[in-house]
N, C-alpha and C. Protein backbone atom coordinates (compact mmCIF):
# COMPACT_ATOMS: atom_id res chain seq x y z
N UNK A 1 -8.38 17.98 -10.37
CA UNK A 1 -7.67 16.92 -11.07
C UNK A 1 -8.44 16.57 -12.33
N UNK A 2 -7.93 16.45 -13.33
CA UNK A 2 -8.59 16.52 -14.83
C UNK A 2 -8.39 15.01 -14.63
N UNK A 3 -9.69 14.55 -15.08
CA UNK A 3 -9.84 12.72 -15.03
C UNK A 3 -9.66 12.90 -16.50
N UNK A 4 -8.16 12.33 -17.23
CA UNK A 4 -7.73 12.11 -18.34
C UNK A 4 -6.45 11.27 -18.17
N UNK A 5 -6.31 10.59 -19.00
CA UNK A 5 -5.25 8.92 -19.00
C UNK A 5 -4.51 9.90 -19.85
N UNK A 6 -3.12 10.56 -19.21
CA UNK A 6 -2.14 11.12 -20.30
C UNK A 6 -1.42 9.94 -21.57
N UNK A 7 -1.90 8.70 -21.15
CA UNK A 7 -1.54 8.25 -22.43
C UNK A 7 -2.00 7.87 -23.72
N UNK A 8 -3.69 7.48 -23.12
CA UNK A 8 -4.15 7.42 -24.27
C UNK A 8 -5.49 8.15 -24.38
N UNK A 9 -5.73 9.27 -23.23
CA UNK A 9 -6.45 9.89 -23.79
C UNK A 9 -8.17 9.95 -23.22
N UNK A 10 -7.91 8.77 -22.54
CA UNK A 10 -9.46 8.04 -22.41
C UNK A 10 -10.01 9.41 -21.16
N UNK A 11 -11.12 9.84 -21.13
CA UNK A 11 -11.87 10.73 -20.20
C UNK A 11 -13.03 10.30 -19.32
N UNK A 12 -13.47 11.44 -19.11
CA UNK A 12 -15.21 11.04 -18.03
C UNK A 12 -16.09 10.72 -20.07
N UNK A 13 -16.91 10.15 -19.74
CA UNK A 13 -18.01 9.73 -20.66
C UNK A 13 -19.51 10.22 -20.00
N UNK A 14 -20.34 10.73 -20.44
CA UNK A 14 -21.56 10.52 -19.60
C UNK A 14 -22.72 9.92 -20.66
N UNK A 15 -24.35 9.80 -19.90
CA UNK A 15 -25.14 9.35 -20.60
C UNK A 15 -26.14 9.72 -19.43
N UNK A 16 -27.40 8.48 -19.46
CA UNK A 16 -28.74 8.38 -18.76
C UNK A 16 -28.79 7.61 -18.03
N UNK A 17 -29.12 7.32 -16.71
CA UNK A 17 -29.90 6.54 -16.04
C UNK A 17 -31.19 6.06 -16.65
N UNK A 18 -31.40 5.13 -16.86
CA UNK A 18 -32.49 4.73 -17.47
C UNK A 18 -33.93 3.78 -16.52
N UNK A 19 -34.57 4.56 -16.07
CA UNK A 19 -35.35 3.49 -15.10
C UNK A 19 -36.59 2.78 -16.14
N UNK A 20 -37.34 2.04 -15.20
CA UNK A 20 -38.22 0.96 -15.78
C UNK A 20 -39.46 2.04 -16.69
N UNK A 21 -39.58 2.89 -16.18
CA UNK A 21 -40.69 3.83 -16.77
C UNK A 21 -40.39 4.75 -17.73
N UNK A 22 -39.48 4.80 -18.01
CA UNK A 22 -38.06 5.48 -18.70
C UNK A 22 -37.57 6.68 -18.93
N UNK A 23 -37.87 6.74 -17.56
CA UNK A 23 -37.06 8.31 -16.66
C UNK A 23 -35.91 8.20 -16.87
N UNK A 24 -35.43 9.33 -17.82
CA UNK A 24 -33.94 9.36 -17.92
C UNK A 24 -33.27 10.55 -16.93
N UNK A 25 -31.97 9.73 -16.19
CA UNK A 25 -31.29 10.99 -15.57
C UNK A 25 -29.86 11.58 -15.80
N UNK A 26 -29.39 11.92 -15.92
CA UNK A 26 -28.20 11.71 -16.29
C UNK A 26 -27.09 11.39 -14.98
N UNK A 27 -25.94 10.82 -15.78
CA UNK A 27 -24.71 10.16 -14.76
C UNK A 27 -23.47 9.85 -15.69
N UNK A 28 -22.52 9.72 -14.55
CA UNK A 28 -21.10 10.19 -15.48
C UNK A 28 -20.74 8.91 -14.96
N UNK A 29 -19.37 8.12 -16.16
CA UNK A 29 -18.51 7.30 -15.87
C UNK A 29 -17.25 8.02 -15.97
N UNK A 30 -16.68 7.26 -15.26
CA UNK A 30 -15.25 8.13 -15.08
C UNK A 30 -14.19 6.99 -15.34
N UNK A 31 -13.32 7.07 -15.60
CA UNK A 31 -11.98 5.91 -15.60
C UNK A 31 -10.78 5.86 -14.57
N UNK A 32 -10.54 4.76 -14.47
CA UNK A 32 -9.88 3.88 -13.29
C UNK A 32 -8.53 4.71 -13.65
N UNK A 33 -8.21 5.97 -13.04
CA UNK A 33 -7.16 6.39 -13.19
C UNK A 33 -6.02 6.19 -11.90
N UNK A 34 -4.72 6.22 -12.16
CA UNK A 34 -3.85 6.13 -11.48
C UNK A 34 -2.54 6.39 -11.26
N UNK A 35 -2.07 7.13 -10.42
CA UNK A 35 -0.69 8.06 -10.48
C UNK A 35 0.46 7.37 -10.50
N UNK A 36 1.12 7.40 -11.35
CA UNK A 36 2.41 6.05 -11.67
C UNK A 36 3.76 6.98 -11.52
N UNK A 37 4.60 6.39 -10.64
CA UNK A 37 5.86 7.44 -11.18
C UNK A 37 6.97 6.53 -12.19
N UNK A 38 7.17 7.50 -13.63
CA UNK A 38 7.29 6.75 -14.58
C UNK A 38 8.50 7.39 -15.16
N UNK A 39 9.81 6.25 -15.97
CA UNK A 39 10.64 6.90 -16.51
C UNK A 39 10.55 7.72 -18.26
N UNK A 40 10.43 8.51 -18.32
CA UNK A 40 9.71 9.23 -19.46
C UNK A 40 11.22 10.08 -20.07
N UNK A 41 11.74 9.73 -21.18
CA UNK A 41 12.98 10.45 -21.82
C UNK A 41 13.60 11.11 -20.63
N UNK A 42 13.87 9.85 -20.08
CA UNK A 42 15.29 10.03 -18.91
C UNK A 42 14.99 11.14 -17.97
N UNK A 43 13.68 11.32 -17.72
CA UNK A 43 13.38 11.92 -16.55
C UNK A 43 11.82 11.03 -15.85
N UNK A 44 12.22 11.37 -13.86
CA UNK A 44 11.11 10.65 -13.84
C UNK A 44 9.73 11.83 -13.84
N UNK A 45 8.52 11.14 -14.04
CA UNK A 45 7.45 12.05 -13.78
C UNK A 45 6.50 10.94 -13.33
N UNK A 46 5.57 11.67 -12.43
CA UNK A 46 4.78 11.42 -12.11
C UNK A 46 3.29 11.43 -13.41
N UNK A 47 2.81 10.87 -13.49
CA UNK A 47 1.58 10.82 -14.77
C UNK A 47 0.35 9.74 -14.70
N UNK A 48 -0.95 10.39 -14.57
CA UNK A 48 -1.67 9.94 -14.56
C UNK A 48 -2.53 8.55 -15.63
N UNK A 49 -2.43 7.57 -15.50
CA UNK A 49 -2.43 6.56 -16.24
C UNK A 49 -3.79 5.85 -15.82
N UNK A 50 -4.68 5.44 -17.00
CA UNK A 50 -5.81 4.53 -16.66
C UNK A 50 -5.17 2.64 -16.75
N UNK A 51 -6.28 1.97 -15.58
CA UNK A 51 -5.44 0.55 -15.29
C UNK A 51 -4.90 -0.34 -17.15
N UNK A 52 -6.15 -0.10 -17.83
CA UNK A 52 -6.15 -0.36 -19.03
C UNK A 52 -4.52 -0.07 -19.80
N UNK A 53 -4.12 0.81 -19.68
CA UNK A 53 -2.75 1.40 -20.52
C UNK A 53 -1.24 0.65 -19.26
N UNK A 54 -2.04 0.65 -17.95
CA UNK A 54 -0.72 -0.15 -17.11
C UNK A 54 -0.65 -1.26 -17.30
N UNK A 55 -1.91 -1.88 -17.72
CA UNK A 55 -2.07 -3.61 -17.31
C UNK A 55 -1.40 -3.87 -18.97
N UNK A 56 -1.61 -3.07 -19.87
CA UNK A 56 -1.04 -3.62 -21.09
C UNK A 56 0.63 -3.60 -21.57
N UNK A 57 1.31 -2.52 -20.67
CA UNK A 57 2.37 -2.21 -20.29
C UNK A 57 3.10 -1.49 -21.25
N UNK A 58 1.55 -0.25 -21.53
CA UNK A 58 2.16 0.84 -22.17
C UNK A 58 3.18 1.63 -21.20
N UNK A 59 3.33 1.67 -20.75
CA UNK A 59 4.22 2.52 -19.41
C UNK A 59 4.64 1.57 -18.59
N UNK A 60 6.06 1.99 -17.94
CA UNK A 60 6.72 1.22 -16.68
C UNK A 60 7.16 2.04 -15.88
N UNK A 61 6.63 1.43 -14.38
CA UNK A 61 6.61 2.28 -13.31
C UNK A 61 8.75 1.86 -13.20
N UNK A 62 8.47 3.47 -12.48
CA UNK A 62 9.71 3.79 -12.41
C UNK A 62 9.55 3.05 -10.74
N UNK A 63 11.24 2.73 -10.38
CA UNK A 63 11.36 1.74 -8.77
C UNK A 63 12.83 2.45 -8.15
């Protein structure tokens, strides 16, 4: 499953763990993705959406 928000795009990010001595490790953030079934030019689809793009109500779940 490709962690990508088909709407706007948003992905995994990574960087460092950073401890007190400043051992860096690396670690990934990922985004709050979520499978919406959605009406999209008069068909429904299923599409992966981060909460960010639902809560703003770029997309409406199809019922």
């Amino acid at each position: 499953m490709a962690r990508r928000c088909d709407i706007c795009g948003k992905g995994t990010t990574f960087g460092h763990n950073v401890s007190h001595a400043k051992n860096r490790t690396n670690r990934v953030w990922k985004p709050n993705l979520v499978q919406v079934r959605t009406l999209i030019e008069g068909t429904v689809l299923t599409v992966k959406v981060c909460t960010r793009c639902l809560k703003a109500g770029k997309i409406v779940k199809y019922v």
